[in-house]
PDB file of N, CA and C in Angstrom:
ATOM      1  N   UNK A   1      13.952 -11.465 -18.807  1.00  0.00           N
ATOM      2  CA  UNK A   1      13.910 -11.283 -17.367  1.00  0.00           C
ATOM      3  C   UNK A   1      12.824 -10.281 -16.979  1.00  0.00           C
ATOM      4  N   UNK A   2      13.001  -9.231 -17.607  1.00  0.00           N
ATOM      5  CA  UNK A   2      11.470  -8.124 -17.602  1.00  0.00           C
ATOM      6  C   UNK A   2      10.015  -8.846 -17.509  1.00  0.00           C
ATOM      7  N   UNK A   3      10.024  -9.856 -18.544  1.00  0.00           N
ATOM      8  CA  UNK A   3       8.875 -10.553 -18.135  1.00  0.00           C
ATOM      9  C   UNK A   3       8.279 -11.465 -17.661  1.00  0.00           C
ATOM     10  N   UNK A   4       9.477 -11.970 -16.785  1.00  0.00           N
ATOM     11  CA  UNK A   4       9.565 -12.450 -15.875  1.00  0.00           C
ATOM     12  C   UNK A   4       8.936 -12.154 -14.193  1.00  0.00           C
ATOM     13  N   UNK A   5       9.724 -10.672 -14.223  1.00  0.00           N
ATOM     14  CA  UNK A   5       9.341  -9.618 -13.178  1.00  0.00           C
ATOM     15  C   UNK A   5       8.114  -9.165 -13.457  1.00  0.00           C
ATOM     16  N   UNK A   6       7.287  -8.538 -14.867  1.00  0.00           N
ATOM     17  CA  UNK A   6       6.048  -8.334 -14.936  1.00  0.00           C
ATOM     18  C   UNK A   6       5.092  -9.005 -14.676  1.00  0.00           C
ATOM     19  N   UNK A   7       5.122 -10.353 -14.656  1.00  0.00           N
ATOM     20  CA  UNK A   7       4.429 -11.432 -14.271  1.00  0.00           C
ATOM     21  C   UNK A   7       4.116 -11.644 -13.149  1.00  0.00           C
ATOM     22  N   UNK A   8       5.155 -11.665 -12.184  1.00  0.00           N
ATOM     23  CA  UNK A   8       5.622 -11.477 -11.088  1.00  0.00           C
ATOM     24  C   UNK A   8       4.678 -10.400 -10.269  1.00  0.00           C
ATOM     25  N   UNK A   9       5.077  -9.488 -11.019  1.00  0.00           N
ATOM     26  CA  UNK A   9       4.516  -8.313  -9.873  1.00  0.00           C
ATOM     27  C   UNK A   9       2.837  -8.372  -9.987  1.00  0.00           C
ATOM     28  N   UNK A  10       2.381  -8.287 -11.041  1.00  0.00           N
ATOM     29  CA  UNK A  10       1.007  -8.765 -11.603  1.00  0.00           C
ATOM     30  C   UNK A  10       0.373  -9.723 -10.682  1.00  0.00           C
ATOM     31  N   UNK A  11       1.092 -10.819 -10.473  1.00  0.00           N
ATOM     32  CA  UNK A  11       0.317 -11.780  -9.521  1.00  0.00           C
ATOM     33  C   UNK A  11       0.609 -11.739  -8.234  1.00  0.00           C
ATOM     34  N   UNK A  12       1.406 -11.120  -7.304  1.00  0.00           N
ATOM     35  CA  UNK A  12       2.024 -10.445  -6.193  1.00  0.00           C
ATOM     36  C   UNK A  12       0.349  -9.809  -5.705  1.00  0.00           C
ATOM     37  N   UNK A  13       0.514  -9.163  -7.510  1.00  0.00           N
ATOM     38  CA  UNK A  13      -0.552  -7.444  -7.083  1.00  0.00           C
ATOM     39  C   UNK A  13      -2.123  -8.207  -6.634  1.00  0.00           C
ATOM     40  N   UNK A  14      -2.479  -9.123  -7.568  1.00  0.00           N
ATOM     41  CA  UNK A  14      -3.731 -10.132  -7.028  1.00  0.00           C
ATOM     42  C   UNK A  14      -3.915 -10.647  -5.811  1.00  0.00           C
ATOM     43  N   UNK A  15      -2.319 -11.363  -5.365  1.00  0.00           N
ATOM     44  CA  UNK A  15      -2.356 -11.642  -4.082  1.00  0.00           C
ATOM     45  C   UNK A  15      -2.982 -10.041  -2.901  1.00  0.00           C
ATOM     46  N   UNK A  16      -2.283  -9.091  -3.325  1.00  0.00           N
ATOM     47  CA  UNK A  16      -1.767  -8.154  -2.294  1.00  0.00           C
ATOM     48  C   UNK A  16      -3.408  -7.559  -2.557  1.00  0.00           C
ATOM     49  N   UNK A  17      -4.411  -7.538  -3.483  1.00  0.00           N
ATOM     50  CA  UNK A  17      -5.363  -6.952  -3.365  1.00  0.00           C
ATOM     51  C   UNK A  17      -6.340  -7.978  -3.138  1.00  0.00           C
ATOM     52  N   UNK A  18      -6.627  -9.311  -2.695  1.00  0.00           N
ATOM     53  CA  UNK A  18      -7.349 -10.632  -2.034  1.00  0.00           C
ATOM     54  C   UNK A  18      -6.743 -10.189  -0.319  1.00  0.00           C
ATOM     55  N   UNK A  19      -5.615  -9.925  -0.349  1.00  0.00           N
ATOM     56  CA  UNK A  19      -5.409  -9.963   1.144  1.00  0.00           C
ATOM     57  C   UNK A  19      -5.859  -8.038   1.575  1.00  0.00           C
ATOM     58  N   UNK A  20      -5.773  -7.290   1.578  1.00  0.00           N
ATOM     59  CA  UNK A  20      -6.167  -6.387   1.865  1.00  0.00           C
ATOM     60  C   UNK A  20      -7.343  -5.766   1.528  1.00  0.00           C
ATOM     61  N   UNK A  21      -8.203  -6.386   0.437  1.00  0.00           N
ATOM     62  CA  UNK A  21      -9.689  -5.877   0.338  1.00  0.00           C
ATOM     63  C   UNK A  21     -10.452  -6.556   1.118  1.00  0.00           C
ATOM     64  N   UNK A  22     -10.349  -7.859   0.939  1.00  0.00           N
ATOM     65  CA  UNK A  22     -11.310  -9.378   1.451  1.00  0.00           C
ATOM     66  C   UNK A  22     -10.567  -9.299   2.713  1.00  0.00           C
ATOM     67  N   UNK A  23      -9.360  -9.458   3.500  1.00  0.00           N
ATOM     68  CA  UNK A  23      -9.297  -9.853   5.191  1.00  0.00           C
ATOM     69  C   UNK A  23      -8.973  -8.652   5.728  1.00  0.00           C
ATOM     70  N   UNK A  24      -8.400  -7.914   5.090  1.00  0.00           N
ATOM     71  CA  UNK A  24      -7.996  -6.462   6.059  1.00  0.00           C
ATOM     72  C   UNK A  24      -8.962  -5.538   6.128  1.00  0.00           C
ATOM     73  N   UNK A  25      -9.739  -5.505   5.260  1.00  0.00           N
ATOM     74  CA  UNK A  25     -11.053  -4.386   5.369  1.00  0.00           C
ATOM     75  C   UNK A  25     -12.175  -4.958   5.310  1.00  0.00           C
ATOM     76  N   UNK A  26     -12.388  -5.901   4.609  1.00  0.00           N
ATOM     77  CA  UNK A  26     -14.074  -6.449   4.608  1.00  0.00           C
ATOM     78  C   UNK A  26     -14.110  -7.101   5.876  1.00  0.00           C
ATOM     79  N   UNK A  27     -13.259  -8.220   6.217  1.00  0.00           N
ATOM     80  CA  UNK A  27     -13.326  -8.957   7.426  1.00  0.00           C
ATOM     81  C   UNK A  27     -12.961  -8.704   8.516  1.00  0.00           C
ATOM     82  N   UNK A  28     -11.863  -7.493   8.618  1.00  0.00           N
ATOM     83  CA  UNK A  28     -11.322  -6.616   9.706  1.00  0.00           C
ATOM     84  C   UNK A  28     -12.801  -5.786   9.965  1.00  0.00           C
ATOM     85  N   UNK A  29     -13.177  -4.910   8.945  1.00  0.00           N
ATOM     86  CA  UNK A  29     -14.101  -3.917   9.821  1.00  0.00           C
ATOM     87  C   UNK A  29     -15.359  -4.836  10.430  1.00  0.00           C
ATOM     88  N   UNK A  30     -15.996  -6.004   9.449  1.00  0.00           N
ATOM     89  CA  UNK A  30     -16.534  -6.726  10.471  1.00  0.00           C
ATOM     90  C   UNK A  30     -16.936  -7.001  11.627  1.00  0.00           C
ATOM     91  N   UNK A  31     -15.616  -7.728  11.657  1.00  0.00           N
ATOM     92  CA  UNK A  31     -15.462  -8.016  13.166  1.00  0.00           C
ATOM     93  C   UNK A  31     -14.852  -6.935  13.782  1.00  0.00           C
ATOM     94  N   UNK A  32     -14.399  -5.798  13.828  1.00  0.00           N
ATOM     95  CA  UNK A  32     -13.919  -4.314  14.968  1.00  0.00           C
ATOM     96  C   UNK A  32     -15.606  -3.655  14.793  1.00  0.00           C
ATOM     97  N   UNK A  33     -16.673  -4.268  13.933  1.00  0.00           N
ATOM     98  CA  UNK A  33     -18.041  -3.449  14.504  1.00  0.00           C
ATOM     99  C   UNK A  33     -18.672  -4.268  15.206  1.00  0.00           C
ATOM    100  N   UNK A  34     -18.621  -5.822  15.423  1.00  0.00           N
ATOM    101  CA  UNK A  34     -19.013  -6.742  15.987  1.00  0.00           C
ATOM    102  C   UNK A  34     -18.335  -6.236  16.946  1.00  0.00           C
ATOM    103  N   UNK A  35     -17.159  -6.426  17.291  1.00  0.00           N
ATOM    104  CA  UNK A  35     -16.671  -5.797  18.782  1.00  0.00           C
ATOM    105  C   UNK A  35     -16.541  -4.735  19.228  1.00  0.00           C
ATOM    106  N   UNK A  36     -16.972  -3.933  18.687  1.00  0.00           N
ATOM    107  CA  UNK A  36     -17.446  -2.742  18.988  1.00  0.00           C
ATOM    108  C   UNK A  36     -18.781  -2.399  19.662  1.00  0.00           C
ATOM    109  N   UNK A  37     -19.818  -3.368  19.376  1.00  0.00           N
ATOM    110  CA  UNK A  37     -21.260  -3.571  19.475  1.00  0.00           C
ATOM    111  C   UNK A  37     -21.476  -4.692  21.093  1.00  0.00           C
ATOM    112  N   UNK A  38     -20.137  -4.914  20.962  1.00  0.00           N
ATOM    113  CA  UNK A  38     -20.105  -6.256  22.232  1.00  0.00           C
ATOM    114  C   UNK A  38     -19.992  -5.253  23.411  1.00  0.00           C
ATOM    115  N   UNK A  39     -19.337  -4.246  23.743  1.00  0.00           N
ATOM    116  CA  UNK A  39     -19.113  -3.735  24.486  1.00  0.00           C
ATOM    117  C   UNK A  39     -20.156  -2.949  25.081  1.00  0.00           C
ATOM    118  N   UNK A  40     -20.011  -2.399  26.686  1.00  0.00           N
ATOM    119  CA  UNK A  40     -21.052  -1.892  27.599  1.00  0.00           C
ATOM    120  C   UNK A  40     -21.722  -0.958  27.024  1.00  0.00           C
ATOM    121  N   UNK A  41     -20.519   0.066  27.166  1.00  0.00           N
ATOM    122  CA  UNK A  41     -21.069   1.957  26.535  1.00  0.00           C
ATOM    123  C   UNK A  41     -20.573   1.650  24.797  1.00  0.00           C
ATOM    124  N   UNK A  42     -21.164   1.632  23.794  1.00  0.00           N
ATOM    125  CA  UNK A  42     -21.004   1.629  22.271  1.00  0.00           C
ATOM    126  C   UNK A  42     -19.815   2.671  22.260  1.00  0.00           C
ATOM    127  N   UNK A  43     -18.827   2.215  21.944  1.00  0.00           N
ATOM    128  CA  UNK A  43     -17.528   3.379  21.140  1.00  0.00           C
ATOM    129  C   UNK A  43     -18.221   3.522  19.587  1.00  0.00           C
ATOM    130  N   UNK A  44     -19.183   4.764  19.849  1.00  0.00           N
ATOM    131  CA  UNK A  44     -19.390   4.936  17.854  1.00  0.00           C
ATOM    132  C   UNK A  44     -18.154   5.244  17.141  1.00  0.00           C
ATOM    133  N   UNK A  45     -17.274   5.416  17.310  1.00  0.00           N
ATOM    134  CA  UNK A  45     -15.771   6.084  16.643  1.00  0.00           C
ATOM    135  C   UNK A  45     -15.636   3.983  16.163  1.00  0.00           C
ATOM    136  N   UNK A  46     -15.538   3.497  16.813  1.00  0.00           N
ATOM    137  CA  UNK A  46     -14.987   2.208  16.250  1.00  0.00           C
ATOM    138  C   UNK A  46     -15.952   1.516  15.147  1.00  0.00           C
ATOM    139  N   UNK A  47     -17.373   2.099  15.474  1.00  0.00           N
ATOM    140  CA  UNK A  47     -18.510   1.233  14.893  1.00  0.00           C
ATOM    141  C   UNK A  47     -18.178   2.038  13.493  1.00  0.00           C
ATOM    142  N   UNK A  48     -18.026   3.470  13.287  1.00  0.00           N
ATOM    143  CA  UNK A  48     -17.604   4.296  12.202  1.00  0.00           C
ATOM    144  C   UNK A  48     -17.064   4.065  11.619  1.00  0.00           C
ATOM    145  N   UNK A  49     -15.739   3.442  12.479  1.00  0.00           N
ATOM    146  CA  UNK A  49     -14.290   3.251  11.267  1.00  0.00           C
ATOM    147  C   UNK A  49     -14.626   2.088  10.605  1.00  0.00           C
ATOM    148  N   UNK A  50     -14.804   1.168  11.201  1.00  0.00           N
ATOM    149  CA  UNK A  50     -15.861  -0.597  11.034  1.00  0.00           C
ATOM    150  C   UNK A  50     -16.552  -0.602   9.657  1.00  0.00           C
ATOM    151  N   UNK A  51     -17.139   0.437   9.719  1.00  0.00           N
ATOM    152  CA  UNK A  51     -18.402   0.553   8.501  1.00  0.00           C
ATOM    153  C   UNK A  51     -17.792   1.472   7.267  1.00  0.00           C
ATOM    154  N   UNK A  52     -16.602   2.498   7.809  1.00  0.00           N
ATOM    155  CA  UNK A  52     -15.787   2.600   6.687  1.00  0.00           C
ATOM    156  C   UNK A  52     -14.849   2.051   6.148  1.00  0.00           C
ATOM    157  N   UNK A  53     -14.020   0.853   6.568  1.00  0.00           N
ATOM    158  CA  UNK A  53     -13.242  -0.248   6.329  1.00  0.00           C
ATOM    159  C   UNK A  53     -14.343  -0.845   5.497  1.00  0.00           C
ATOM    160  N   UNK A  54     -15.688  -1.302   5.901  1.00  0.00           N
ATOM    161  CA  UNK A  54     -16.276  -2.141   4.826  1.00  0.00           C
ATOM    162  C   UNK A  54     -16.629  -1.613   3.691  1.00  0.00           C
ATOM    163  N   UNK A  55     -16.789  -0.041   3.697  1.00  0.00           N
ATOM    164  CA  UNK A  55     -17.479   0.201   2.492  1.00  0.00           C
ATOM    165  C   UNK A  55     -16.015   0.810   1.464  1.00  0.00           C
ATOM    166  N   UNK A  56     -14.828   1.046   2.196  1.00  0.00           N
ATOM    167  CA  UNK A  56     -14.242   1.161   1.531  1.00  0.00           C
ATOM    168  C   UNK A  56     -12.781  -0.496   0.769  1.00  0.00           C
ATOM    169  N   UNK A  57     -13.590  -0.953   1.348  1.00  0.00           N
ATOM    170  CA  UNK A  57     -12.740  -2.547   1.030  1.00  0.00           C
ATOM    171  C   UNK A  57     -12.238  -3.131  -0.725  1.00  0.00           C
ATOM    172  N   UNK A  58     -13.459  -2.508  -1.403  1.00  0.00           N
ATOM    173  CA  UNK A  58     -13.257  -2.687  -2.763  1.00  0.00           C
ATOM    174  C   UNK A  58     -12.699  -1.608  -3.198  1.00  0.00           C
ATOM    175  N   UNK A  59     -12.704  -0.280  -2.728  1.00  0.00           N
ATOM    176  CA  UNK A  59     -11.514   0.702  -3.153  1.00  0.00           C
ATOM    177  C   UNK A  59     -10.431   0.118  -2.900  1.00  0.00           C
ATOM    178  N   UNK A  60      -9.821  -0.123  -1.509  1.00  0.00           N
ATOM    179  CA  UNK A  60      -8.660  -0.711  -1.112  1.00  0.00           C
ATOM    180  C   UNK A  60      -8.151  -1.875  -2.012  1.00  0.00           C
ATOM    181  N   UNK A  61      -8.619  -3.029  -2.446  1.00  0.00           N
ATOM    182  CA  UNK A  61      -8.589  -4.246  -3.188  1.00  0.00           C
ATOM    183  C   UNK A  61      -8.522  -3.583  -4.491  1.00  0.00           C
ATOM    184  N   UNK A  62      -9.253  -2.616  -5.343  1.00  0.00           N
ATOM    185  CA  UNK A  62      -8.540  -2.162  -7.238  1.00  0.00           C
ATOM    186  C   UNK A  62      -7.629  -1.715  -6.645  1.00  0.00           C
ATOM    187  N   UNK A  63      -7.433  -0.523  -6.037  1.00  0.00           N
ATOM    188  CA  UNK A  63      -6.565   0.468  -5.638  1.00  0.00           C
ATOM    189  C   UNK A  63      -4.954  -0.212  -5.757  1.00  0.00           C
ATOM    190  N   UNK A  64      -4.820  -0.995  -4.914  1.00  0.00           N
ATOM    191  CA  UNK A  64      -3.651  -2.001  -5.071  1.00  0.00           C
ATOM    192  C   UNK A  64      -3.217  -2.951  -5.945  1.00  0.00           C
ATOM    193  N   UNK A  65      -4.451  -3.221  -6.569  1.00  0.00           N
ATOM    194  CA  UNK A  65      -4.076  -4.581  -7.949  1.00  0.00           C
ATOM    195  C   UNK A  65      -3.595  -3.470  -8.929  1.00  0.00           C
ATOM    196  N   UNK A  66      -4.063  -2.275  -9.386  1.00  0.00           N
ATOM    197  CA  UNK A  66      -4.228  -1.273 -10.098  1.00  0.00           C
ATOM    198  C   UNK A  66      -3.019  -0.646  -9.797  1.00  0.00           C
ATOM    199  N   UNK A  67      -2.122  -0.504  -8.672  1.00  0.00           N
ATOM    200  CA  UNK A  67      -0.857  -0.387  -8.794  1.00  0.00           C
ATOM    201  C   UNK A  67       0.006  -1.198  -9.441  1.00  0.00           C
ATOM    202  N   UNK A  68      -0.052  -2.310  -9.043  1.00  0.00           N
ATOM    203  CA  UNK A  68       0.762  -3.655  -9.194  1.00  0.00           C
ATOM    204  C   UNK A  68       0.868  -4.025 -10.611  1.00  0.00           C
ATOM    205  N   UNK A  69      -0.355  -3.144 -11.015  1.00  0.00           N
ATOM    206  CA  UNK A  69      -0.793  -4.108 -12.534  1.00  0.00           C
ATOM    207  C   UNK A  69       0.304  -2.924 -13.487  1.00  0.00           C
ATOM    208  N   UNK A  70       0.092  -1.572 -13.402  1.00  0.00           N
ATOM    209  CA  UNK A  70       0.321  -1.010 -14.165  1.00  0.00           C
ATOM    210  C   UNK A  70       2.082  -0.888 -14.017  1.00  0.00           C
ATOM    211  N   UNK A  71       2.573  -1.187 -12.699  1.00  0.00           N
ATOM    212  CA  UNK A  71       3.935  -1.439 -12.293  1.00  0.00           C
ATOM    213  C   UNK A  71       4.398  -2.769 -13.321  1.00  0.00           C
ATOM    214  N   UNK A  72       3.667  -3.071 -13.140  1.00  0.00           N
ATOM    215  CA  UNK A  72       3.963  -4.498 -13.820  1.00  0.00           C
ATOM    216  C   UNK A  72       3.690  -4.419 -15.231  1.00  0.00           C
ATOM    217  N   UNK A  73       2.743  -4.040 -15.660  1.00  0.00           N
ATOM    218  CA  UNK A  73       2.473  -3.724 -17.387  1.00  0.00           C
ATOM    219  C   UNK A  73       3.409  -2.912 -17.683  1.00  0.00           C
ATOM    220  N   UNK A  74       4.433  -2.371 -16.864  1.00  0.00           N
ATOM    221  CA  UNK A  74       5.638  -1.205 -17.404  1.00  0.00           C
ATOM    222  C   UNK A  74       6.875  -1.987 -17.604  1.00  0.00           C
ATOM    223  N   UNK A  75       7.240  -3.282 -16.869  1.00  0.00           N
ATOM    224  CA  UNK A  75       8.122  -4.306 -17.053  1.00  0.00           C
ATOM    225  C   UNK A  75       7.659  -4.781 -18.219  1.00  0.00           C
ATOM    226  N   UNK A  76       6.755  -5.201 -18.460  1.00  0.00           N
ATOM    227  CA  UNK A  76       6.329  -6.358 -20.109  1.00  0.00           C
ATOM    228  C   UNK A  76       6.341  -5.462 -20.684  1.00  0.00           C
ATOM    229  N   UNK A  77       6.008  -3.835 -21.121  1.00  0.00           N
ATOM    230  CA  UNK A  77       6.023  -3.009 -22.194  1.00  0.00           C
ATOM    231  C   UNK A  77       7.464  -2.876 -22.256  1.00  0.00           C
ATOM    232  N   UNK A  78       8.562  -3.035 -21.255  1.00  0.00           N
ATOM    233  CA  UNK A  78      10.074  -2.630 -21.465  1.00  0.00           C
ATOM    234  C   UNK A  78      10.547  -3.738 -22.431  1.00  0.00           C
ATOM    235  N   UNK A  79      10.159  -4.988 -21.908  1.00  0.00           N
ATOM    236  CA  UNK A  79      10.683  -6.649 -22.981  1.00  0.00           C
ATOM    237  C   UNK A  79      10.344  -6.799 -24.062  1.00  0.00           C
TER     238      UNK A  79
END
């Protein structure tokens, strides 16, 4: 059953770091600097956060598989 759950969480953790590196930060800050840039008077605070969502997107994406994984490599080392 342990490795069952290690498996589990392991590929959870892939999912959970595809959805939060690639759409929540690479493609989120994107488009919040694209719309940020659309607007009359420029909000630099949004164009900022925009450009730190993108550059931090591949931190965000290991950061989370790299939880998941080692959560999960602690279930298969228990079986």
């Amino acid at each position: 059953m342990n490795k069952i759950i290690g498996v589990l969480i392991i590929v959870c953790g892939i999912a959970l770091s595809l959805y939060l590196g690639v759409y929540v930060c690479l493609i989120g800050g994107i488009v919040q600097i694209i719309e940020a840039v659309k607007q009359t008077p420029v909000p630099t605070l949004d164009v900022a956060w925009g450009i730190v969502r993108v550059l931090l997107s591949s931190l965000v994406g290991w950061g989370s598989f790299a939880l998941c994984f080692v959560t999960g490599g602690a279930f298969l080392a228990d079986s």
